[in-house]
N, C-alpha and C. Protein backbone atom coordinates (compact mmCIF):
# COMPACT_ATOMS: atom_id res chain seq x y z
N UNK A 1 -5.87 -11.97 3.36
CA UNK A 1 -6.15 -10.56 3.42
C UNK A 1 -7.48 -10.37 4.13
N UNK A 2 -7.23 -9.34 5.06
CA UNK A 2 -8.38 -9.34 5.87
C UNK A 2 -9.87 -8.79 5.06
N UNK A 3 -11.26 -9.45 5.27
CA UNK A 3 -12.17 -8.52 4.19
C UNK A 3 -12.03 -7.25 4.14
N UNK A 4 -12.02 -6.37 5.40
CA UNK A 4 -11.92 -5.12 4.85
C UNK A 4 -11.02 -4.51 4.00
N UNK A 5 -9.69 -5.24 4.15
CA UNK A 5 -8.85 -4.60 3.43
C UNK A 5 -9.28 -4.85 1.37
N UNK A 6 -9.65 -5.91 1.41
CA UNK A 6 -10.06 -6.12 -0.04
C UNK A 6 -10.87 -5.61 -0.65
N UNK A 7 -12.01 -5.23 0.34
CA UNK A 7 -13.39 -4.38 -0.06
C UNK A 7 -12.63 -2.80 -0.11
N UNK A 8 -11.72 -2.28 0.35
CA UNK A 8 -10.97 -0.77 0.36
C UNK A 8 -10.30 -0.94 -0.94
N UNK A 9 -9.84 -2.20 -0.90
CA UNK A 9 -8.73 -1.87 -2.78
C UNK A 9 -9.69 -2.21 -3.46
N UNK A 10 -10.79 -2.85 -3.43
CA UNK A 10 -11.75 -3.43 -4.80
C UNK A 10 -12.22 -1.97 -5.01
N UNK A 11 -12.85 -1.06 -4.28
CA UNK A 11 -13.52 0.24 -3.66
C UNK A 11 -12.53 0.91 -4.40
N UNK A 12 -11.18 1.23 -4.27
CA UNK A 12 -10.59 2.27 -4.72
C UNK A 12 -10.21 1.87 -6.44
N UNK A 13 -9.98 0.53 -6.57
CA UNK A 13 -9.97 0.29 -8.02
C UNK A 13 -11.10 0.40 -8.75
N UNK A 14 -12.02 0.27 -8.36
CA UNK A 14 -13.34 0.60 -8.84
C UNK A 14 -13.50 2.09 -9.72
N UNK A 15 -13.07 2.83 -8.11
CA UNK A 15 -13.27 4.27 -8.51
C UNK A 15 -12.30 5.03 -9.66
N UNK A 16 -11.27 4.74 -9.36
CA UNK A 16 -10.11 5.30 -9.67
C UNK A 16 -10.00 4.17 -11.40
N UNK A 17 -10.53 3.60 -11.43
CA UNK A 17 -10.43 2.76 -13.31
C UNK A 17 -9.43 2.04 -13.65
N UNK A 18 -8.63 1.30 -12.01
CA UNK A 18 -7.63 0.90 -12.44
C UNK A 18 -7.78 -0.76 -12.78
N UNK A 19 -8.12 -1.49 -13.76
CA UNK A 19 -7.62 -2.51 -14.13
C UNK A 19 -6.28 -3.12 -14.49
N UNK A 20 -5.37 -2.62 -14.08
CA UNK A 20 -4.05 -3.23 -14.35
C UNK A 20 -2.91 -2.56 -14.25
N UNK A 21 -1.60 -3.35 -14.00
CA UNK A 21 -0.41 -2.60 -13.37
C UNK A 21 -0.69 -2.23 -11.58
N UNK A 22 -0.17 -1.12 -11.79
CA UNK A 22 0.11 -0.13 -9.95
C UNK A 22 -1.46 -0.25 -9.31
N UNK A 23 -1.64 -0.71 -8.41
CA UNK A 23 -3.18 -0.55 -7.58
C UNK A 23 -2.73 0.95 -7.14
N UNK A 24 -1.52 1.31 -6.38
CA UNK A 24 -1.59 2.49 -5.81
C UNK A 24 -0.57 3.70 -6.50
N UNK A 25 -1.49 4.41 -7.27
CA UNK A 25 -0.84 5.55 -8.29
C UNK A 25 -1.27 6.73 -7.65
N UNK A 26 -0.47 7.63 -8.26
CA UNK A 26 -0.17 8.96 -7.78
C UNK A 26 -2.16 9.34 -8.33
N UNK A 27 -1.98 10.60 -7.89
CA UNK A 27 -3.34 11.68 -8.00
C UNK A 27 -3.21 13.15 -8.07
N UNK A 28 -3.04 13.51 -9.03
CA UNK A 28 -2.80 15.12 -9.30
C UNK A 28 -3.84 16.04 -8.83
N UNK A 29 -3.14 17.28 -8.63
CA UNK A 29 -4.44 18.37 -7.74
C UNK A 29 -5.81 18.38 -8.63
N UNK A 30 -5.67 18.29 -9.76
CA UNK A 30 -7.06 17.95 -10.05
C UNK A 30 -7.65 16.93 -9.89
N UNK A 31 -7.25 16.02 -8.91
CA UNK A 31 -7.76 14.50 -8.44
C UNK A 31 -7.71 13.61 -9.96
N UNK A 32 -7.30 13.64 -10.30
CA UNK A 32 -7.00 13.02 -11.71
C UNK A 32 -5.83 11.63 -11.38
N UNK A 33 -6.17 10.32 -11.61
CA UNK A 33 -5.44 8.96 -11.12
C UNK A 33 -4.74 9.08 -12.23
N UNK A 34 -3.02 9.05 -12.16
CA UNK A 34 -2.17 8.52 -13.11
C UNK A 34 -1.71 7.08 -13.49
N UNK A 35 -1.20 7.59 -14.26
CA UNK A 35 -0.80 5.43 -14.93
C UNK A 35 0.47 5.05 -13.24
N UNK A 36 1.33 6.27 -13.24
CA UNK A 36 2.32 5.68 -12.79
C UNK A 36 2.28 5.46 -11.26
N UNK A 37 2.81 4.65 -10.54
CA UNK A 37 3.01 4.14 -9.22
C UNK A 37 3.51 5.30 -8.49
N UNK A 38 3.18 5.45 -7.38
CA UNK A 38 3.44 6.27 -6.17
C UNK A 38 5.12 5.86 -5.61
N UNK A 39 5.56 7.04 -5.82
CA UNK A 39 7.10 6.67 -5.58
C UNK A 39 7.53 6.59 -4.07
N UNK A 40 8.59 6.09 -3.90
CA UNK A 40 9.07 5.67 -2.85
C UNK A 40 9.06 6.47 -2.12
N UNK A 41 9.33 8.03 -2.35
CA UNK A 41 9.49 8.91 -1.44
C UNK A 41 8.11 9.36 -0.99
N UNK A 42 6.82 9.47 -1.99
CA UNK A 42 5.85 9.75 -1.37
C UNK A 42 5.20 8.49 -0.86
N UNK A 43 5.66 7.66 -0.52
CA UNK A 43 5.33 6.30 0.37
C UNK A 43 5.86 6.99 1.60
N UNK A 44 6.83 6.77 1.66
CA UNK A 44 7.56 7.17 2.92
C UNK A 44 7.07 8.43 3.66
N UNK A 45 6.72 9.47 2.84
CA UNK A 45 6.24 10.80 3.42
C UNK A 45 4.55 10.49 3.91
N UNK A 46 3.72 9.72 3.33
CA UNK A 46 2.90 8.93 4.16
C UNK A 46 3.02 8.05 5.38
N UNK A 47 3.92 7.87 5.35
CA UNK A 47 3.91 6.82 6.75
C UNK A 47 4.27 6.98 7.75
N UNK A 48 4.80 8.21 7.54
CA UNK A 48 5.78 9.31 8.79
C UNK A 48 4.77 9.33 9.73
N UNK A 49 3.61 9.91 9.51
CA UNK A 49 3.18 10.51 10.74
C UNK A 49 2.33 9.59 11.52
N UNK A 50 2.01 8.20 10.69
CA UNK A 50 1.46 6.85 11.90
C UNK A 50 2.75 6.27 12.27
N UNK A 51 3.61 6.47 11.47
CA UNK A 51 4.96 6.04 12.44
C UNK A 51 5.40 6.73 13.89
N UNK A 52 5.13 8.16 13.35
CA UNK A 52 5.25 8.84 14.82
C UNK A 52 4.43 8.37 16.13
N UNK A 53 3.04 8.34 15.60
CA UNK A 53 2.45 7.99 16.65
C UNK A 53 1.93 6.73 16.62
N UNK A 54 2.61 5.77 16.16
CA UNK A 54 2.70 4.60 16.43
C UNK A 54 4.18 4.27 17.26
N UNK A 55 4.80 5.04 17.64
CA UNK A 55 5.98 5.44 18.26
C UNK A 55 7.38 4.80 17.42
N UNK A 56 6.99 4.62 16.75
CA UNK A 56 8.19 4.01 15.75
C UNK A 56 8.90 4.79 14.44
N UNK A 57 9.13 6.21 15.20
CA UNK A 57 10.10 7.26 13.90
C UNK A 57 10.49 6.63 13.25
N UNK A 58 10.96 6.87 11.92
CA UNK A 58 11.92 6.23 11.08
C UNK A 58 11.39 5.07 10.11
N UNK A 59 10.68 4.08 10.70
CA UNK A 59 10.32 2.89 10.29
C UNK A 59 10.13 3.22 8.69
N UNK A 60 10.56 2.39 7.61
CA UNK A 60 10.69 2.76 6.30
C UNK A 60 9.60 1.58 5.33
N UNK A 61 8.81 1.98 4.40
CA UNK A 61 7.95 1.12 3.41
C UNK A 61 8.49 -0.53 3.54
N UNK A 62 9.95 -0.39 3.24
CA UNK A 62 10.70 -1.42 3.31
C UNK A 62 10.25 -2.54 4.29
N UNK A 63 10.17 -1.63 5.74
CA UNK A 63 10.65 -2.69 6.88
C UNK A 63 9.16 -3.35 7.06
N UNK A 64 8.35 -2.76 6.42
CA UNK A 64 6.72 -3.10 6.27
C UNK A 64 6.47 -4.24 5.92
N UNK A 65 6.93 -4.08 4.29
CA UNK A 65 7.06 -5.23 3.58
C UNK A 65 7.57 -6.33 4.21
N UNK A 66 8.97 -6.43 4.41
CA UNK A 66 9.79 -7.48 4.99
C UNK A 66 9.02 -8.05 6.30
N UNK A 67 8.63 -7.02 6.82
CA UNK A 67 7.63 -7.72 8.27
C UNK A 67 6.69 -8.67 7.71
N UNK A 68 5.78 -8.31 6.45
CA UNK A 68 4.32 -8.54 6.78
C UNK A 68 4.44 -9.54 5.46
N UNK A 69 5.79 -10.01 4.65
CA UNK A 69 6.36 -11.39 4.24
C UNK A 69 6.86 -12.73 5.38
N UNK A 70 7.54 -12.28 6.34
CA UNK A 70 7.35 -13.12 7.35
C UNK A 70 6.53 -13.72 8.22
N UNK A 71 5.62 -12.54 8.44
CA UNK A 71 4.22 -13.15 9.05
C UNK A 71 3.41 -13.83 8.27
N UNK A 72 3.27 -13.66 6.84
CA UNK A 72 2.60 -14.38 6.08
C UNK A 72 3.60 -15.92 5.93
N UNK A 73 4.59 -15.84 5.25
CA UNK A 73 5.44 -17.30 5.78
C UNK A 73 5.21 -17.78 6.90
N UNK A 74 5.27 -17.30 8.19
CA UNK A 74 5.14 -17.80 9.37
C UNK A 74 3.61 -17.97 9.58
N UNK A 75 2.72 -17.51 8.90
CA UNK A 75 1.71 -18.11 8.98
C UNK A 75 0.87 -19.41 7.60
N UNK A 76 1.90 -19.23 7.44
CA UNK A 76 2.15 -19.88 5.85
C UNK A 76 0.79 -19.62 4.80
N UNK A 77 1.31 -18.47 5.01
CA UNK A 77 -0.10 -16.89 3.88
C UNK A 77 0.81 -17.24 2.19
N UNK A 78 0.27 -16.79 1.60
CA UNK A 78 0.33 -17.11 0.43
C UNK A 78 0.97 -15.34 -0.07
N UNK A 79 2.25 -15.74 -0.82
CA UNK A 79 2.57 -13.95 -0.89
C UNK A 79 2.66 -13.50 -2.25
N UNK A 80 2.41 -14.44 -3.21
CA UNK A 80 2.10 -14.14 -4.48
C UNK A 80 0.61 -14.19 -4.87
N UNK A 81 0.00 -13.59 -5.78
CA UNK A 81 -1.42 -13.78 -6.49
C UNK A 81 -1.48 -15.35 -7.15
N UNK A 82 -2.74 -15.61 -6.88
CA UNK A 82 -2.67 -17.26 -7.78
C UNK A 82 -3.49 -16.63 -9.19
């Protein structure tokens, strides 16, 4: 994992009080962090618009994942927590 990316989730777990379960949970209009995980659909409704202009409409959470498991195999990355 690249540093920045670890220093952004250490940073947001920090803030947000999450020690355990979902790193990435929903946030109610009163900015208030819930227990529960960010659902699939508001994954997807995030990614729309760097998909657009990353020119790749459509592209789904899914095909993310599955990509960025192969590159880690193919770079032989480690895809579980030790």
């Amino acid at each position: 994992m690249p540093t920045w990316v670890k220093k952004a989730i250490d940073t947001w777990t920090s803030v947000a009080g999450v020690t355990d379960g979902q790193v990435f949970r929903a946030v109610d209009r009163a900015d208030h962090v819930r227990t529960a995980a960010l659902s699939e659909k508001v994954v997807w409704q995030q990614l729309q618009p760097y998909a657009q202009a990353a020119g790749v409409p459509g592209i789904a959470p899914h095909n993310l994942r599955r990509t960025c498991a192969v590159e880690a195999r193919t770079l032989r990355g480690q895809l579980m927590a030790s």
